[in-house]
C-alpha atoms as a PDB file:
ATOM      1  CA  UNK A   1     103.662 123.610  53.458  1.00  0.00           C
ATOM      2  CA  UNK A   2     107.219 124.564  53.201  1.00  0.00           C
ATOM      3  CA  UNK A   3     108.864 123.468  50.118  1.00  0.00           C
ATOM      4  CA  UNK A   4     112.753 121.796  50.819  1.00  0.00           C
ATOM      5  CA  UNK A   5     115.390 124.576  50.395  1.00  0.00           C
ATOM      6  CA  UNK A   6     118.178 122.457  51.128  1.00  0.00           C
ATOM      7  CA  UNK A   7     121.579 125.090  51.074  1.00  0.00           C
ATOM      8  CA  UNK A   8     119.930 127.527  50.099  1.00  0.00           C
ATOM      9  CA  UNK A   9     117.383 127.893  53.110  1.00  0.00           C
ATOM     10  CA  UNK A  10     118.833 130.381  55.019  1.00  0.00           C
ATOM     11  CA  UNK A  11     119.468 133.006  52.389  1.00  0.00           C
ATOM     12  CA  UNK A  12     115.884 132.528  51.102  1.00  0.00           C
ATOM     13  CA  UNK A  13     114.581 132.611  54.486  1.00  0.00           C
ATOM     14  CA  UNK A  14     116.105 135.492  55.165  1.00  0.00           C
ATOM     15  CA  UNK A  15     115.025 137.044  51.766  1.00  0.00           C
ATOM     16  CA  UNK A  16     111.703 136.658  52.759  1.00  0.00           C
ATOM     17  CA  UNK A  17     112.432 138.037  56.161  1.00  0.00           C
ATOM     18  CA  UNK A  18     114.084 141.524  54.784  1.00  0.00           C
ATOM     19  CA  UNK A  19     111.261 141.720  52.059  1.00  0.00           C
ATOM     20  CA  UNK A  20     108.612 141.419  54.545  1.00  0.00           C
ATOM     21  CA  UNK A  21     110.457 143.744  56.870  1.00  0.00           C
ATOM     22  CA  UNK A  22     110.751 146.393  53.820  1.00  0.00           C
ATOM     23  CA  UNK A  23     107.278 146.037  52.582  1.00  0.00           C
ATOM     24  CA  UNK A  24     105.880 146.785  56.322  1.00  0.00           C
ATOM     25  CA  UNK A  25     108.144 150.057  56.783  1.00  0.00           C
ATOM     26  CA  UNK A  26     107.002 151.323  53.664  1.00  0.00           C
ATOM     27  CA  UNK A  27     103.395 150.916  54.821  1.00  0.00           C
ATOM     28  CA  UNK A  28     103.836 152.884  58.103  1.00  0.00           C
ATOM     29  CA  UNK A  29     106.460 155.359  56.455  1.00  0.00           C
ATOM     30  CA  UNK A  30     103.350 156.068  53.895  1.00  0.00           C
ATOM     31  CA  UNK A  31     100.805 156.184  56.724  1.00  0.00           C
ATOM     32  CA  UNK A  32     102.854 158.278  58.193  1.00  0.00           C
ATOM     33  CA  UNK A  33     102.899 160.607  55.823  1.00  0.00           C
ATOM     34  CA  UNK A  34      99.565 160.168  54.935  1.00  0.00           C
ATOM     35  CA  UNK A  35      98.517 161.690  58.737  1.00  0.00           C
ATOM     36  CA  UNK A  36     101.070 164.307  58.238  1.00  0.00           C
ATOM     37  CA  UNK A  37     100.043 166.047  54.562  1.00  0.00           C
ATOM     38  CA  UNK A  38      96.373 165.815  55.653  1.00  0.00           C
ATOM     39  CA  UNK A  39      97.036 167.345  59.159  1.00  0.00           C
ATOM     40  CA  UNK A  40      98.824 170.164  57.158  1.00  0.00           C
ATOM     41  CA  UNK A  41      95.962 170.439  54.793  1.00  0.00           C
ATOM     42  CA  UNK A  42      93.282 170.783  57.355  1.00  0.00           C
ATOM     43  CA  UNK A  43      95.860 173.849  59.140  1.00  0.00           C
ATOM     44  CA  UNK A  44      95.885 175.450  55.667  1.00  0.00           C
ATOM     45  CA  UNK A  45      92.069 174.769  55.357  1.00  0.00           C
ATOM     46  CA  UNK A  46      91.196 176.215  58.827  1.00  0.00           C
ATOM     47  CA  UNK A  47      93.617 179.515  57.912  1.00  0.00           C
ATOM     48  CA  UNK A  48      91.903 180.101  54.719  1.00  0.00           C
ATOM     49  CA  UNK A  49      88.388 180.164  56.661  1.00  0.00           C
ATOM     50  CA  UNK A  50      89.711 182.666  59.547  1.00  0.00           C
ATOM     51  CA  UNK A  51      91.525 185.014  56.941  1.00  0.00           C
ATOM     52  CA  UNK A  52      88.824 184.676  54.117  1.00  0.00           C
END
């Protein structure tokens, strides 16, 4: 159920919209970077085996 905003409607709305929008690019910006450390790890991993 959506609760009457009257005036004020759009800017909460759009809040909401923007929050949502930030929330969900800090996700995949931390997935992301997630992939990327733990690719790096695995090269520095698979060096240490060949060299040691």
């Amino acid at each position: 159920m959506m609760p009457e905003l009257g005036k004020y409607a759009g800017a909460v709305l759009s809040s909401y919209g923007v929050s949502l929008a930030l929330m969900a690019a800090l996700v995949l910006l931390s997935m992301a970077r997630g992939a990327r450390v733990r690719r790096q790890l695995d090269e520095a991993e698979a060096r240490r085996r060949d060299h040691g």
